[in-house]
C-alpha atoms as a PDB file:
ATOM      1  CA  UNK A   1      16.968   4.928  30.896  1.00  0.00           C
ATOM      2  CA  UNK A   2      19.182   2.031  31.128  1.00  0.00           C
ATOM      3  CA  UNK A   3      23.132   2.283  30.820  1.00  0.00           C
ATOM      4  CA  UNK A   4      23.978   0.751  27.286  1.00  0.00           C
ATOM      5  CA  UNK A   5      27.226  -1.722  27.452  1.00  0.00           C
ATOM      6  CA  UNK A   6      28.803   1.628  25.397  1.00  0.00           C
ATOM      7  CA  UNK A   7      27.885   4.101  28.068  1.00  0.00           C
ATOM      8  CA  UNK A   8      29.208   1.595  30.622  1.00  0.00           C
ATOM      9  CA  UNK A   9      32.488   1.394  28.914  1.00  0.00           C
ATOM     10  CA  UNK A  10      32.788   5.619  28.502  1.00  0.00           C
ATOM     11  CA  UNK A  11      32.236   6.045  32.080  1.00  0.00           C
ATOM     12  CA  UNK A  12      35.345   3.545  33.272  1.00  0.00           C
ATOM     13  CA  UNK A  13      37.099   4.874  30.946  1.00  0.00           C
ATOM     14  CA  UNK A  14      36.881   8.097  32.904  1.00  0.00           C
ATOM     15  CA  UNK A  15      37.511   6.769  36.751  1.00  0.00           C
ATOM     16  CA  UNK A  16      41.349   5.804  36.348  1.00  0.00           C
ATOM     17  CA  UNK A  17      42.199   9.574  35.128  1.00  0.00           C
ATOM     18  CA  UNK A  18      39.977  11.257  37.706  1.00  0.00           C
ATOM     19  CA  UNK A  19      41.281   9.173  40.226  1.00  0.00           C
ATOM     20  CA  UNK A  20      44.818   9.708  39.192  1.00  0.00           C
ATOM     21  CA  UNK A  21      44.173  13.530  38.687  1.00  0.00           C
ATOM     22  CA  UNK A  22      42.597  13.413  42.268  1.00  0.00           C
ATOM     23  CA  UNK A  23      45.377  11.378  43.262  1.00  0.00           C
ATOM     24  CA  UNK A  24      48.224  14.384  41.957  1.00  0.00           C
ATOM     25  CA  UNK A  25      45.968  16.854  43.626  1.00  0.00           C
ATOM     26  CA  UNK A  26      46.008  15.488  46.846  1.00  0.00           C
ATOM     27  CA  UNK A  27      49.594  14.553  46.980  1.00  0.00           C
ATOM     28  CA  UNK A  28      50.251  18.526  46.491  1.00  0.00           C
ATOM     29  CA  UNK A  29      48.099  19.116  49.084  1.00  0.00           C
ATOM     30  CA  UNK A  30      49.597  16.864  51.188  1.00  0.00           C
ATOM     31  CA  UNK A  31      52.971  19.150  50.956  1.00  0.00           C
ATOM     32  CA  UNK A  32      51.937  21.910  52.171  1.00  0.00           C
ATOM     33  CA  UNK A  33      51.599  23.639  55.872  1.00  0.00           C
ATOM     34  CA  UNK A  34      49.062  25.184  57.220  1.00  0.00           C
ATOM     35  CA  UNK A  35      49.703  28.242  59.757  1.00  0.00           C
ATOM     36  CA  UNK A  36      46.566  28.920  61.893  1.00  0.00           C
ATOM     37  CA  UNK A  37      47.661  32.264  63.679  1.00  0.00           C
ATOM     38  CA  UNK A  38      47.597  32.816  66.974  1.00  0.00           C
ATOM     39  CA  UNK A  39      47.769  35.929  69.292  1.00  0.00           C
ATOM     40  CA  UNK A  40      50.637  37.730  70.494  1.00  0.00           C
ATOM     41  CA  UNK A  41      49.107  36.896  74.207  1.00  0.00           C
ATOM     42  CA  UNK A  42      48.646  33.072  73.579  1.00  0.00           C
ATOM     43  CA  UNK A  43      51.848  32.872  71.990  1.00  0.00           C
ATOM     44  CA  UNK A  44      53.188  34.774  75.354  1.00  0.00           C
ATOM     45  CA  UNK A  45      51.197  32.458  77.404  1.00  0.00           C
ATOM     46  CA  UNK A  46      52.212  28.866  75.778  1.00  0.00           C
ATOM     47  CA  UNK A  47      56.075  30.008  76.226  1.00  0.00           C
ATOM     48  CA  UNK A  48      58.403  28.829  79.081  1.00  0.00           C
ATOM     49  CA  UNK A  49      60.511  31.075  78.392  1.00  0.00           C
ATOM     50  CA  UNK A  50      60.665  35.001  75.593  1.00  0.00           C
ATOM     51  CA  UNK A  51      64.367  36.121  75.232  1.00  0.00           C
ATOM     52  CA  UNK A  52      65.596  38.920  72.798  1.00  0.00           C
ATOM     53  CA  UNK A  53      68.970  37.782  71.865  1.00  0.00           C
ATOM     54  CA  UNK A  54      72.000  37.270  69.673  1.00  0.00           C
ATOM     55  CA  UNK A  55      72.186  33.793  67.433  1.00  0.00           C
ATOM     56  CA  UNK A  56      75.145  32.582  68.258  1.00  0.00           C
ATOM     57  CA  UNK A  57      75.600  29.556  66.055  1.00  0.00           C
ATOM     58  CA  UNK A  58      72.890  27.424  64.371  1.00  0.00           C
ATOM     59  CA  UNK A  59      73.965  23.595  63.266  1.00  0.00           C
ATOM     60  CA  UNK A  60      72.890  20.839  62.304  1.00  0.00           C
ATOM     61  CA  UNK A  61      73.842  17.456  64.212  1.00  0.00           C
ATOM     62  CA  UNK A  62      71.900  14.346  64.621  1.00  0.00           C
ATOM     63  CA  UNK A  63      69.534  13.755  67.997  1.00  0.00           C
ATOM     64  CA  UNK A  64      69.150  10.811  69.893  1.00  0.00           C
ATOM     65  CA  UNK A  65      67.110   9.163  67.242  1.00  0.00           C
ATOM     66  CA  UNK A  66      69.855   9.832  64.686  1.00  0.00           C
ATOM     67  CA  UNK A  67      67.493  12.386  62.934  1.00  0.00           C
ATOM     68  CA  UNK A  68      68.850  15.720  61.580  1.00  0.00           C
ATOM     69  CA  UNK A  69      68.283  18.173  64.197  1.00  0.00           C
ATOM     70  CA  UNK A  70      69.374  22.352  64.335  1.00  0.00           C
ATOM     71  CA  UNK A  71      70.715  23.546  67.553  1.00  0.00           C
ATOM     72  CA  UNK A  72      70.843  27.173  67.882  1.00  0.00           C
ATOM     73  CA  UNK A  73      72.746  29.000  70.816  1.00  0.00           C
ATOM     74  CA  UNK A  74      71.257  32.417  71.303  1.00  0.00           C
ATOM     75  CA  UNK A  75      73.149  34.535  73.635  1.00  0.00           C
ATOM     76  CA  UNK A  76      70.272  36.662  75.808  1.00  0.00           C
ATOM     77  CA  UNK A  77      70.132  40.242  76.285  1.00  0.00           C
ATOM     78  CA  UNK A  78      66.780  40.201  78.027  1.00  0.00           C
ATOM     79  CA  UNK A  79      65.202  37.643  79.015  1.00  0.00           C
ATOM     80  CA  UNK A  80      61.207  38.862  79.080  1.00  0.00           C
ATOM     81  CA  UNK A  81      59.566  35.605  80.519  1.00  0.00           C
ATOM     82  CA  UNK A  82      61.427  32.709  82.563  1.00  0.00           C
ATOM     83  CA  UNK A  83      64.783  32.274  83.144  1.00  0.00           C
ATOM     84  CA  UNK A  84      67.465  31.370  82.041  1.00  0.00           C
ATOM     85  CA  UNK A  85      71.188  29.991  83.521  1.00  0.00           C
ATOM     86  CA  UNK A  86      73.082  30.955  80.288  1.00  0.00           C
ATOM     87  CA  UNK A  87      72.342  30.547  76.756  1.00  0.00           C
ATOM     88  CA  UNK A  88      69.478  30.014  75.140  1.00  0.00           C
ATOM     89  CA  UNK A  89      69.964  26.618  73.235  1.00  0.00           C
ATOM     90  CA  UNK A  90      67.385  25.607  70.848  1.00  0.00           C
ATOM     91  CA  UNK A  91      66.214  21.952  69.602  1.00  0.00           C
ATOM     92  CA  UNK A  92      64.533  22.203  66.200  1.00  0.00           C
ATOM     93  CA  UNK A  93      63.976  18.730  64.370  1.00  0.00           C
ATOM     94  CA  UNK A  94      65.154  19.270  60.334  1.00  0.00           C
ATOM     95  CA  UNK A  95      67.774  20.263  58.566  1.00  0.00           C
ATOM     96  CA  UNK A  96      70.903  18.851  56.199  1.00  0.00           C
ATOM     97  CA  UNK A  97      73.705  17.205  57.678  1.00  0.00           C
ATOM     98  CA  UNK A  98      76.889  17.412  55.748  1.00  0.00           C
ATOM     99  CA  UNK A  99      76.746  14.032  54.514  1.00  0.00           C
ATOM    100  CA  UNK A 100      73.434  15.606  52.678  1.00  0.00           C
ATOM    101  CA  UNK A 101      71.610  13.172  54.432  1.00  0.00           C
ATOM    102  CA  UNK A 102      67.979  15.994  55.325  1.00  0.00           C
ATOM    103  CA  UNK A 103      64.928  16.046  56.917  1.00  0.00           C
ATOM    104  CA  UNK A 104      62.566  18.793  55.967  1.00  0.00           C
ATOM    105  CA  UNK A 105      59.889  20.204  58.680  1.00  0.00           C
ATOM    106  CA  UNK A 106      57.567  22.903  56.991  1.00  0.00           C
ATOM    107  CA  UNK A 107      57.606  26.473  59.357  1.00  0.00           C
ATOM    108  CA  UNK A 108      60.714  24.953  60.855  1.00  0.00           C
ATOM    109  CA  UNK A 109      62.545  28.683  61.810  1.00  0.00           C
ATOM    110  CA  UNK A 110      65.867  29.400  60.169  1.00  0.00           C
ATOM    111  CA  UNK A 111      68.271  31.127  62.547  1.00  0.00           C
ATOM    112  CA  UNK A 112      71.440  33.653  61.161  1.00  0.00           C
ATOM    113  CA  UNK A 113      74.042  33.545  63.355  1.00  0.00           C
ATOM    114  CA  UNK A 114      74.778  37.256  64.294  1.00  0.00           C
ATOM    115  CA  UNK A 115      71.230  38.298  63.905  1.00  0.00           C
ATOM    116  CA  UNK A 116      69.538  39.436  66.676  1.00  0.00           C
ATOM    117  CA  UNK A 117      66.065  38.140  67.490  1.00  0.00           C
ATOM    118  CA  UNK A 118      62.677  37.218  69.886  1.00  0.00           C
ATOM    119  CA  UNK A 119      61.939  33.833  70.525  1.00  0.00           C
ATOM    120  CA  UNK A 120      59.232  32.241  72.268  1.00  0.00           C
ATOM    121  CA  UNK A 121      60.482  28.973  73.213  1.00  0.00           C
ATOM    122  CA  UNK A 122      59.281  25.671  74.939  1.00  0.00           C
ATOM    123  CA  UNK A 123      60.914  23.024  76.511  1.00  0.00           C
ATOM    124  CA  UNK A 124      62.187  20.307  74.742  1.00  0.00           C
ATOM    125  CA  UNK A 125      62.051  16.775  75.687  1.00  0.00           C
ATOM    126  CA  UNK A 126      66.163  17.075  75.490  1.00  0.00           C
ATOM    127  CA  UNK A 127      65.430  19.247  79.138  1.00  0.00           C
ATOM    128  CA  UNK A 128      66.716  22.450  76.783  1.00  0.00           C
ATOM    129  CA  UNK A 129      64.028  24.463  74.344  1.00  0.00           C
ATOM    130  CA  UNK A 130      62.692  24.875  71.107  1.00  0.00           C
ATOM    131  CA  UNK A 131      60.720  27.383  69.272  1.00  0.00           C
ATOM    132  CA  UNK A 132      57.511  27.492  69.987  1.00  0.00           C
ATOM    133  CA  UNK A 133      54.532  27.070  67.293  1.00  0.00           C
ATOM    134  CA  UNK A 134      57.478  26.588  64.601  1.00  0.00           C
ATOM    135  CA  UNK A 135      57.806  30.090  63.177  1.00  0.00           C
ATOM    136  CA  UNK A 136      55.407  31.571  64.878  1.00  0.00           C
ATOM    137  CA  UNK A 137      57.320  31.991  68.171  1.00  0.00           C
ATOM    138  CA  UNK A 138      60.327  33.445  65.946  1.00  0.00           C
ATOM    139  CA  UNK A 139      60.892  37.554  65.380  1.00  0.00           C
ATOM    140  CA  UNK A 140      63.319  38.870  63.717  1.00  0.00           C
ATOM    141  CA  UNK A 141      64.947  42.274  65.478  1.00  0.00           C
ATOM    142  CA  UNK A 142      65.457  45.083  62.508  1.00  0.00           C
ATOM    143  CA  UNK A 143      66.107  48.702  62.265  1.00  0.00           C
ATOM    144  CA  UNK A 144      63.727  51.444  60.641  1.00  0.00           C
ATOM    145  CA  UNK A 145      65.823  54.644  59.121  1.00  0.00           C
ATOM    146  CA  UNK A 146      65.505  56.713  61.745  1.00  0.00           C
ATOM    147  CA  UNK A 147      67.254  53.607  63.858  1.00  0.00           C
ATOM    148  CA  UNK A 148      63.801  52.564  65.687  1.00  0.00           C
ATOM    149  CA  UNK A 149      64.304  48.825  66.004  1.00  0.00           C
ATOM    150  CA  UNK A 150      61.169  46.332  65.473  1.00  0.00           C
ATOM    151  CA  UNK A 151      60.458  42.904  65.972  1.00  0.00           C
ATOM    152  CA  UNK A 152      59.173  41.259  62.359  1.00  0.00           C
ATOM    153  CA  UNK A 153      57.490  37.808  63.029  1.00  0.00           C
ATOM    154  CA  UNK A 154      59.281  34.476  61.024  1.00  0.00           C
ATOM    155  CA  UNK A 155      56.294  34.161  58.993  1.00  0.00           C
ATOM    156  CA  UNK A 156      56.268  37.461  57.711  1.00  0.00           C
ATOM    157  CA  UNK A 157      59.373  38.497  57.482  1.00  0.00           C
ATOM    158  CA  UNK A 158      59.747  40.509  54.010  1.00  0.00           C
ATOM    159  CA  UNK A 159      56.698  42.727  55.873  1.00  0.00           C
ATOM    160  CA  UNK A 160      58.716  45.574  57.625  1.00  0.00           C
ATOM    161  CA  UNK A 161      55.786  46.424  59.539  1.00  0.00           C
ATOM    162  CA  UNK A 162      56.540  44.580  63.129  1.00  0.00           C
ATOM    163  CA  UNK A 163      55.917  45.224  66.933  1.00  0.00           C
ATOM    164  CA  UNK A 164      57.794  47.629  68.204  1.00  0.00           C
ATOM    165  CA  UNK A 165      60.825  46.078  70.284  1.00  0.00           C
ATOM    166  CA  UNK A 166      60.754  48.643  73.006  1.00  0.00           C
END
């Protein structure tokens, strides 16, 4: 059966909103991050260096590039892997500078000072570290009711079920 001049006509008139609904779709898609978990031991293994620590301070200045970067201090208590002459200072690209001038990086890890955490860190092209795998290399240290104290990974951390911290 041939296409009549009519049928032609019906099926443009359906391309521009199916491309613009395709269009939306993809856009949203585009947004999001993707986490692809890894192991505990990988994670382990990629890292330079695992401390449990103190966050010091967490702020955000501009790098080299004049992009909003987060430098966290975190004072050690044990380092687990590597070592360290001091501090732990982190390099995370993102952030909002005071001017409100942003850049946002998706699974970039948030750091409180004054909490206490486990990072997995990497170095940084700045000769210092960042987090490694985003949030992934990020734990947050918390305390059970009978005061047993547990690592809670970044990604998951409104799941009180973490790894045991010693």
């Amino acid at each position: 059966m041939r296409a009549t001049p009519r049928m032609r006509k019906l099926r443009r008139g359906w391309v521009a909103p199916l491309a613009g609904l395709l269009a939306l779709v993809g856009a949203q898609a585009a947004r999001a991050t993707s986490v692809i978990p890894i192991t505990d031991r990988e994670i382990y293994r990629r890292a330079d260096v695992v401390v449990r620590g103190l966050v010091e301070t967490s702020e955000v200045t501009v790098d080299a590039h004049g992009r909003p970067e987060t430098l966290t201090v975190i004072a050690p208590l044990v380092v687990l892997k590597g070592s360290l002459s001091g501090s732990l200072v982190l390099h995370q690209l993102g952030g909002m500078l005071p001017d409100g001038r942003f850049l946002q990086i998706w699974g970039r890890p948030d750091y409180v000072p004054g909490r206490e955490v486990v990072v997995f860190a990497v170095h940084h092209e700045s000769g210092e570290f960042q987090t490694a795998e985003l949030l992934l290399g990020k734990f947050d240290v918390d305390e059970d009711a009978s005061g047993r104290r547990y690592a809670v990974p970044s990604l998951t951390s409104s799941d009180r079920s973490g790894i045991s911290v010693y």
